[in-house]
C-alpha atoms as a PDB file:
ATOM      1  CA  UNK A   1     -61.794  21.066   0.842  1.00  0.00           C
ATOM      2  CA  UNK A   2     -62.121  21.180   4.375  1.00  0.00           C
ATOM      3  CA  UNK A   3     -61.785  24.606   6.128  1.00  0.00           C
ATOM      4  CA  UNK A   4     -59.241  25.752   8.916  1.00  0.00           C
ATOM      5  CA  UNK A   5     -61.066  26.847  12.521  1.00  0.00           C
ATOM      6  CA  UNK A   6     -58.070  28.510  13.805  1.00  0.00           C
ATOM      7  CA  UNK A   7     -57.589  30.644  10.677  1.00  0.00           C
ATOM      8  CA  UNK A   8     -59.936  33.536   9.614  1.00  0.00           C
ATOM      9  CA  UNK A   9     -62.620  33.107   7.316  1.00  0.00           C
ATOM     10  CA  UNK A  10     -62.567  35.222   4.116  1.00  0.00           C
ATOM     11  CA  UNK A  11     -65.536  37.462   3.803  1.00  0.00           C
ATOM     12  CA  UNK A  12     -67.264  38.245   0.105  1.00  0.00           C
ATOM     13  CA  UNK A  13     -65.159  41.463  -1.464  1.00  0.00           C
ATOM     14  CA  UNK A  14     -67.516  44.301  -1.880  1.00  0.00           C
ATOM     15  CA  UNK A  15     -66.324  47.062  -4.600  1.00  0.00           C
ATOM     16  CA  UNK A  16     -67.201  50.362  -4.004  1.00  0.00           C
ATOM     17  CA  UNK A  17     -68.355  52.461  -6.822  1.00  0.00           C
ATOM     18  CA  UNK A  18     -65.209  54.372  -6.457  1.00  0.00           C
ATOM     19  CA  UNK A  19     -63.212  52.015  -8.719  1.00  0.00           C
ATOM     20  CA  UNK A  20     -59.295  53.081  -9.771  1.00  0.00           C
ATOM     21  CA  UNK A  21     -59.599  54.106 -13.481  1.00  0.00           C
ATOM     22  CA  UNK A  22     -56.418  55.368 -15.488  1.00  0.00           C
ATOM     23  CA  UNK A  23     -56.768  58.809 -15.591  1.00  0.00           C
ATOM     24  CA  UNK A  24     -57.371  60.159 -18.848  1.00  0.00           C
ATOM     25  CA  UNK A  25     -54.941  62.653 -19.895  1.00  0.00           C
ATOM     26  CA  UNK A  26     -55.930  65.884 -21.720  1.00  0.00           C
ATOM     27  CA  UNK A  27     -54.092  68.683 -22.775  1.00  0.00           C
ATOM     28  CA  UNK A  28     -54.318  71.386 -19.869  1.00  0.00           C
ATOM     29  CA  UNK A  29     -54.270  74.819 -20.316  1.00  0.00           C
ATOM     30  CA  UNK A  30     -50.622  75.471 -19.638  1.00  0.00           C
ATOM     31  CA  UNK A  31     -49.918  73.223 -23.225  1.00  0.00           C
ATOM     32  CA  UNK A  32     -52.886  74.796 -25.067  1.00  0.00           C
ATOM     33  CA  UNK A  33     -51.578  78.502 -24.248  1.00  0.00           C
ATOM     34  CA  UNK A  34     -47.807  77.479 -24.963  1.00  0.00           C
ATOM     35  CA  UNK A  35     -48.892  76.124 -28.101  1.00  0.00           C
ATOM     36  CA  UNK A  36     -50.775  79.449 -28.750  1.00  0.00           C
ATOM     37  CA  UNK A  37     -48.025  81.823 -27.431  1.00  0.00           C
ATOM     38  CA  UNK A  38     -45.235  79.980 -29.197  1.00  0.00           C
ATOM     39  CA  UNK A  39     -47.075  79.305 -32.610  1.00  0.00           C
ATOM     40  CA  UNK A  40     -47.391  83.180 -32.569  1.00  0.00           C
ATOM     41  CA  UNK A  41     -43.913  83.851 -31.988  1.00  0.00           C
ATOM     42  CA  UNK A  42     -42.851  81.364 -34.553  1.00  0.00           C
ATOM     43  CA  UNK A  43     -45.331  83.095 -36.966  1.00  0.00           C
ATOM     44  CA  UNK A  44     -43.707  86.467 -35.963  1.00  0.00           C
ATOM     45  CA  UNK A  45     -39.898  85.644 -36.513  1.00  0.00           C
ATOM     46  CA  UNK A  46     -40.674  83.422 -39.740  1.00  0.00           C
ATOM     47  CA  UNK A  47     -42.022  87.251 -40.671  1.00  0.00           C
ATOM     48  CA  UNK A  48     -38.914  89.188 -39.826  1.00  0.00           C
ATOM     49  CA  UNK A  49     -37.342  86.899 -41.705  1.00  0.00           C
ATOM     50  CA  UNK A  50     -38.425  85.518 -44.499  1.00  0.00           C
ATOM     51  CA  UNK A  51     -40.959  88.036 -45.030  1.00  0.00           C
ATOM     52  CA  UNK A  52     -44.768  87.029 -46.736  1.00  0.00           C
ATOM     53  CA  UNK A  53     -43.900  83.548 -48.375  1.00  0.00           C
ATOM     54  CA  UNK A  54     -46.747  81.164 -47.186  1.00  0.00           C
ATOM     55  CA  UNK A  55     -44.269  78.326 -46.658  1.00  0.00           C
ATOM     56  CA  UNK A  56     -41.804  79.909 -43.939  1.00  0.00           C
ATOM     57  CA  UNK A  57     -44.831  81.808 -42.054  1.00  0.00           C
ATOM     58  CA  UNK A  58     -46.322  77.977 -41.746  1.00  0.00           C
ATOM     59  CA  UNK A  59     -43.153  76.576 -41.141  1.00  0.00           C
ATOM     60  CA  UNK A  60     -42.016  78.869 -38.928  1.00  0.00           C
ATOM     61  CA  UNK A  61     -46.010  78.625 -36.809  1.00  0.00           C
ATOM     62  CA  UNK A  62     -45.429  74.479 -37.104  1.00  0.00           C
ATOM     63  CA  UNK A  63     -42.236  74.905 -35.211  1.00  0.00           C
ATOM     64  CA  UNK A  64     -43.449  77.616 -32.552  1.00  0.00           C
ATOM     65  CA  UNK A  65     -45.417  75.175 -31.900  1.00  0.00           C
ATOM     66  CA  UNK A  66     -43.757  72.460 -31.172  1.00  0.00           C
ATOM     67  CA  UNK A  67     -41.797  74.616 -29.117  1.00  0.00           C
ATOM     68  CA  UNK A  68     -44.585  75.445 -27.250  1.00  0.00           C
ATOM     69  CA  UNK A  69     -45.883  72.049 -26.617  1.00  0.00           C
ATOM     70  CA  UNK A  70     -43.063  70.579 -24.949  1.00  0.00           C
ATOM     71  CA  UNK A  71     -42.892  73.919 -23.352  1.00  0.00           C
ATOM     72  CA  UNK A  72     -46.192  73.209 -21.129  1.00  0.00           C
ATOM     73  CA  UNK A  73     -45.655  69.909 -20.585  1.00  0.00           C
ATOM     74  CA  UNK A  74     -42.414  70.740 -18.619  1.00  0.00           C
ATOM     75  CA  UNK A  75     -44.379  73.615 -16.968  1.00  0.00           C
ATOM     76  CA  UNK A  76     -47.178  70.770 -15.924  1.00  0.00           C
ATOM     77  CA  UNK A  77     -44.303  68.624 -14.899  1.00  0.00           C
ATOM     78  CA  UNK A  78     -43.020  71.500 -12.463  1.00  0.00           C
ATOM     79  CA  UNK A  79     -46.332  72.255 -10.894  1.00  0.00           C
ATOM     80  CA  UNK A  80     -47.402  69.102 -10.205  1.00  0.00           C
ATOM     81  CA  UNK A  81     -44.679  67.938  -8.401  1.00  0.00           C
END
Protein backbone atom coordinates (compact mmCIF):
# COMPACT_ATOMS: atom_id res chain seq x y z
CA UNK A 1 0.00 0.00 0.00
CA UNK A 2 1.13 3.16 -1.14
CA UNK A 3 2.42 5.69 1.48
CA UNK A 4 1.14 9.33 2.28
CA UNK A 5 4.00 12.32 1.61
CA UNK A 6 2.15 14.85 3.50
CA UNK A 7 1.75 12.64 6.58
CA UNK A 8 4.66 11.60 8.92
CA UNK A 9 6.43 8.54 8.57
CA UNK A 10 6.40 6.12 11.55
CA UNK A 11 9.81 5.42 12.88
CA UNK A 12 10.82 1.66 14.34
CA UNK A 13 9.68 1.65 18.34
CA UNK A 14 12.72 1.19 20.41
CA UNK A 15 11.99 -0.27 24.13
CA UNK A 16 14.08 0.78 26.69
CA UNK A 17 15.23 -1.67 29.20
CA UNK A 18 13.12 0.12 31.66
CA UNK A 19 9.97 -1.88 30.80
CA UNK A 20 6.55 -1.34 33.15
CA UNK A 21 6.34 -4.60 35.22
CA UNK A 22 3.44 -5.12 37.87
CA UNK A 23 4.94 -4.51 40.93
CA UNK A 24 5.23 -7.37 43.06
CA UNK A 25 3.65 -6.97 46.31
CA UNK A 26 5.27 -8.19 49.57
CA UNK A 27 4.35 -7.91 52.94
CA UNK A 28 6.15 -4.67 54.38
CA UNK A 29 7.21 -4.25 57.65
CA UNK A 30 4.27 -2.31 59.00
CA UNK A 31 2.04 -5.91 58.32
CA UNK A 32 4.87 -8.17 59.56
CA UNK A 33 5.17 -6.12 63.00
CA UNK A 34 1.22 -5.82 63.31
CA UNK A 35 1.02 -9.37 62.82
CA UNK A 36 3.75 -9.77 65.54
CA UNK A 37 2.38 -7.12 68.00
CA UNK A 38 -1.20 -8.29 67.66
CA UNK A 39 -0.53 -12.17 67.67
CA UNK A 40 1.12 -11.31 71.08
CA UNK A 41 -1.68 -9.51 72.43
CA UNK A 42 -4.09 -12.11 71.30
CA UNK A 43 -1.77 -14.71 73.00
CA UNK A 44 -1.84 -12.47 76.16
CA UNK A 45 -5.72 -11.95 76.61
CA UNK A 46 -6.52 -15.69 75.45
CA UNK A 47 -4.16 -16.06 78.86
CA UNK A 48 -6.12 -13.84 81.17
CA UNK A 49 -8.77 -15.60 80.14
CA UNK A 50 -8.90 -18.84 79.51
CA UNK A 51 -5.84 -19.54 81.29
CA UNK A 52 -3.11 -22.56 79.91
CA UNK A 53 -5.49 -24.61 77.53
CA UNK A 54 -3.47 -25.00 74.22
CA UNK A 55 -6.60 -24.39 72.14
CA UNK A 56 -7.67 -20.74 73.34
CA UNK A 57 -3.83 -19.52 73.63
CA UNK A 58 -3.74 -20.63 69.66
CA UNK A 59 -6.98 -19.39 69.04
CA UNK A 60 -6.71 -16.45 70.70
CA UNK A 61 -2.69 -15.84 68.71
CA UNK A 62 -4.73 -16.91 65.21
CA UNK A 63 -7.06 -14.06 65.83
CA UNK A 64 -4.41 -11.36 67.09
CA UNK A 65 -3.33 -11.97 64.14
CA UNK A 66 -5.62 -11.41 61.88
CA UNK A 67 -6.19 -8.39 63.69
CA UNK A 68 -2.94 -7.37 63.08
CA UNK A 69 -2.81 -8.01 59.45
CA UNK A 70 -5.51 -5.93 58.33
CA UNK A 71 -4.13 -3.62 60.88
CA UNK A 72 -0.88 -2.80 58.62
CA UNK A 73 -2.40 -2.91 55.60
CA UNK A 74 -4.61 0.12 56.57
CA UNK A 75 -1.45 1.69 58.11
CA UNK A 76 0.34 1.08 54.44
CA UNK A 77 -2.80 2.43 52.93
CA UNK A 78 -2.41 5.76 55.08
CA UNK A 79 1.22 6.32 54.37
CA UNK A 80 1.24 5.86 51.00
CA UNK A 81 -1.23 8.11 50.08
Amino acid sequence: MPQSKKRPHSHPQHHSEHVNHPKETKKSNAVIAGIVFFSLIGLGISLFLAGTDILWLIVGAVVGAVGGYFFGHEIDKAFSK
